[in-house]
C-alpha atoms as a PDB file:
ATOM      1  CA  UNK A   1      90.044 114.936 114.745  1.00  0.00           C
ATOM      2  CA  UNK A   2      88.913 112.599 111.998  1.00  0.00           C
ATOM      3  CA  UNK A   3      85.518 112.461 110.540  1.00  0.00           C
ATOM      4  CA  UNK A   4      84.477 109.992 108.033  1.00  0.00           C
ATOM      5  CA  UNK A   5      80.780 110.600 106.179  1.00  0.00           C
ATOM      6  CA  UNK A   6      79.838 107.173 104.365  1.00  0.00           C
ATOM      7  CA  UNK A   7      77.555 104.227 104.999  1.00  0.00           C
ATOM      8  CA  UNK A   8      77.084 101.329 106.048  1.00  0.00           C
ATOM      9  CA  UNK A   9      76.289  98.911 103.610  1.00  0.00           C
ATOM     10  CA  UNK A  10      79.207 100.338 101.695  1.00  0.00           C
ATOM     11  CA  UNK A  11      82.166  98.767 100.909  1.00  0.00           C
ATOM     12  CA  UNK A  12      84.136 101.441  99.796  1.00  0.00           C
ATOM     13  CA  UNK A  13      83.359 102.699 103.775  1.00  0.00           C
ATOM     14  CA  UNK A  14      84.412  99.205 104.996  1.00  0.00           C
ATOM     15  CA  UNK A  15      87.884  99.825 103.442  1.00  0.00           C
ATOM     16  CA  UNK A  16      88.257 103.129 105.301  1.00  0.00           C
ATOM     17  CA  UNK A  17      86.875 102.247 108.440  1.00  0.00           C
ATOM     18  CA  UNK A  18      89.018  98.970 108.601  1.00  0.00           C
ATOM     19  CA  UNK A  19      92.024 100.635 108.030  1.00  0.00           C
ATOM     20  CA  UNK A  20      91.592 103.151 110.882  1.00  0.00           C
ATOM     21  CA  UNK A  21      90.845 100.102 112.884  1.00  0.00           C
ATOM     22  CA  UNK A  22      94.094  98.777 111.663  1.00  0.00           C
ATOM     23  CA  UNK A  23      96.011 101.852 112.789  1.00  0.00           C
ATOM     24  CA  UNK A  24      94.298 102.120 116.098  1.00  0.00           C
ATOM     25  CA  UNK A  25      93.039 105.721 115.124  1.00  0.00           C
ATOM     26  CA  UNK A  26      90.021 107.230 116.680  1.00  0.00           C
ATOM     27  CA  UNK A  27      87.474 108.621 114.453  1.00  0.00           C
ATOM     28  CA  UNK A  28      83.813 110.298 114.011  1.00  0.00           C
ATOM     29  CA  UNK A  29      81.527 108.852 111.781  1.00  0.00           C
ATOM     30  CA  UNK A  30      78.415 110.833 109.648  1.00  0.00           C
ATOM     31  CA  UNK A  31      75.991 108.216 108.241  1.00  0.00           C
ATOM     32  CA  UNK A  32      74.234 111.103 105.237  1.00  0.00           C
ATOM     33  CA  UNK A  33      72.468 108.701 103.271  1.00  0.00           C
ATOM     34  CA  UNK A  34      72.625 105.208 101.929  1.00  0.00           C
ATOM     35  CA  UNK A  35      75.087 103.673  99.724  1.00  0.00           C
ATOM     36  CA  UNK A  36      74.766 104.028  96.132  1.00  0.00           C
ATOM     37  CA  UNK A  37      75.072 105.997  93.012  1.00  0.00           C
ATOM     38  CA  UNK A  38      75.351 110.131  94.028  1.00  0.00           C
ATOM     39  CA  UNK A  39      72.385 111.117  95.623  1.00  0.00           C
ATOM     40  CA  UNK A  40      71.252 108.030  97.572  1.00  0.00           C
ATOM     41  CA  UNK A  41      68.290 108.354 100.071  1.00  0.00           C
ATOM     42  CA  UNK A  42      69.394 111.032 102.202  1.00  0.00           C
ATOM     43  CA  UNK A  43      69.419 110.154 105.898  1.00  0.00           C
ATOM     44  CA  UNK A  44      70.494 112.647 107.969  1.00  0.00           C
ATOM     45  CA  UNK A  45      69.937 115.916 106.655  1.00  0.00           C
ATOM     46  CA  UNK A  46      72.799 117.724 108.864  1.00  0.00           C
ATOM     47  CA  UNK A  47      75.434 115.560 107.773  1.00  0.00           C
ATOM     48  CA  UNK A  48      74.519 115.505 104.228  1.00  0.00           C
ATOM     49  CA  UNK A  49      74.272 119.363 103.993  1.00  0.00           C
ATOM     50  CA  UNK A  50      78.031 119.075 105.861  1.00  0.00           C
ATOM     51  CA  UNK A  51      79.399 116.724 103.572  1.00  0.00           C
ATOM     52  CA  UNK A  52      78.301 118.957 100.373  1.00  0.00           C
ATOM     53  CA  UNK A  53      79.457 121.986 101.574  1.00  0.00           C
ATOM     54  CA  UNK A  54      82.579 120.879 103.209  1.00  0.00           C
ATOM     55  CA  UNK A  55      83.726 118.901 100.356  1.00  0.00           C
ATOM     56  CA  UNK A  56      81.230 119.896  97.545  1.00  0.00           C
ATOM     57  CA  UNK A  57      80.787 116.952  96.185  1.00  0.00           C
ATOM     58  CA  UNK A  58      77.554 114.009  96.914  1.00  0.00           C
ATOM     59  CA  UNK A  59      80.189 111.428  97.576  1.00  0.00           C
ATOM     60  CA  UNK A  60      81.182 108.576  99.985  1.00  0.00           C
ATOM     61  CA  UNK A  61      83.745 107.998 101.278  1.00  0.00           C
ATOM     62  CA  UNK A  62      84.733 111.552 102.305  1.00  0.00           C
ATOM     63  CA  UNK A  63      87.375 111.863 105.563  1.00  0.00           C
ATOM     64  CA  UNK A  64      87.841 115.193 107.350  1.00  0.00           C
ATOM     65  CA  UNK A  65      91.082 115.327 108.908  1.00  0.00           C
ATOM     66  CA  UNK A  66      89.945 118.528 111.060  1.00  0.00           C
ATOM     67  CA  UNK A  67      93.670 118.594 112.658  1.00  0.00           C
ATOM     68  CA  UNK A  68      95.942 119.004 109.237  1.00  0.00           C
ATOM     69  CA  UNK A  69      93.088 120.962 107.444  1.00  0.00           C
ATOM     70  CA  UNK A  70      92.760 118.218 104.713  1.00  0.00           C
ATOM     71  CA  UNK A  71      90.001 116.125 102.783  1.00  0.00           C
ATOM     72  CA  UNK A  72      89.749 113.134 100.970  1.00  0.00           C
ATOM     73  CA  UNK A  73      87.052 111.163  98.486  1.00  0.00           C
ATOM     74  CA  UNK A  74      87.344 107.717  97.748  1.00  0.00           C
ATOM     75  CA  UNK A  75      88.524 104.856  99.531  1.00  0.00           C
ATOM     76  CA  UNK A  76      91.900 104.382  97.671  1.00  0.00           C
ATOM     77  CA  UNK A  77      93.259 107.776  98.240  1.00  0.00           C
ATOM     78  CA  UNK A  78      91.719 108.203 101.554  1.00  0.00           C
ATOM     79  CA  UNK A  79      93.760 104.762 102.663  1.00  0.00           C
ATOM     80  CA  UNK A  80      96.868 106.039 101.274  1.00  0.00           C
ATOM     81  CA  UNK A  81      96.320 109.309 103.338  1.00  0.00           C
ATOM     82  CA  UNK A  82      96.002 107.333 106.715  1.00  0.00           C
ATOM     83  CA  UNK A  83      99.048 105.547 105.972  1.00  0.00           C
ATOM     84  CA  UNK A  84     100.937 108.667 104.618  1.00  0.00           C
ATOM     85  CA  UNK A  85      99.895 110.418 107.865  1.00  0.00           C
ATOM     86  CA  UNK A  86      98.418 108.237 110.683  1.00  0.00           C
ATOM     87  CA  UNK A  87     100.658 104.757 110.274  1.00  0.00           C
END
């Protein structure tokens, strides 16, 4: 399973989520706060909590691919993973 923790109103999340799109790949998404510099208004306290302590970091983009055990932050290397893996 995929999960994907970004937002919204960013486009750094558009580029992700389009590309799954593109490759016809199902996906979960985490919305854990809003777009902007690290530490943005927190949203969801669950997901934000999941997001530090899976990937330790206050960033989005972040993909979970549950199913190989891997993790990626930002868009451009997260992209390249879904091709590497899901195209």
């Amino acid at each position: 399973m995929l999960e994907l923790y970004q937002a919204e109103g960013c486009p750094h999340s558009t580029e992700v989520r389009e590309k799954l799109t593109e490759l016809g790949v199902s996906y979960v998404v985490h919305n854990p706060r809003l777009t902007g510099d690290e530490g943005g208004d927190v949203l969801n306290g669950q997901a934000h909590a999941e997001l530090t302590a899976i990937g330790g970091e206050d960033s989005i983009p972040f993909l979970v691919d549950t199913a190989r055990e891997e993790t990626r932050y930002e868009s451009e290397a997260i992209v390249d993973y879904l091709e590497d893996h899901y195209a």
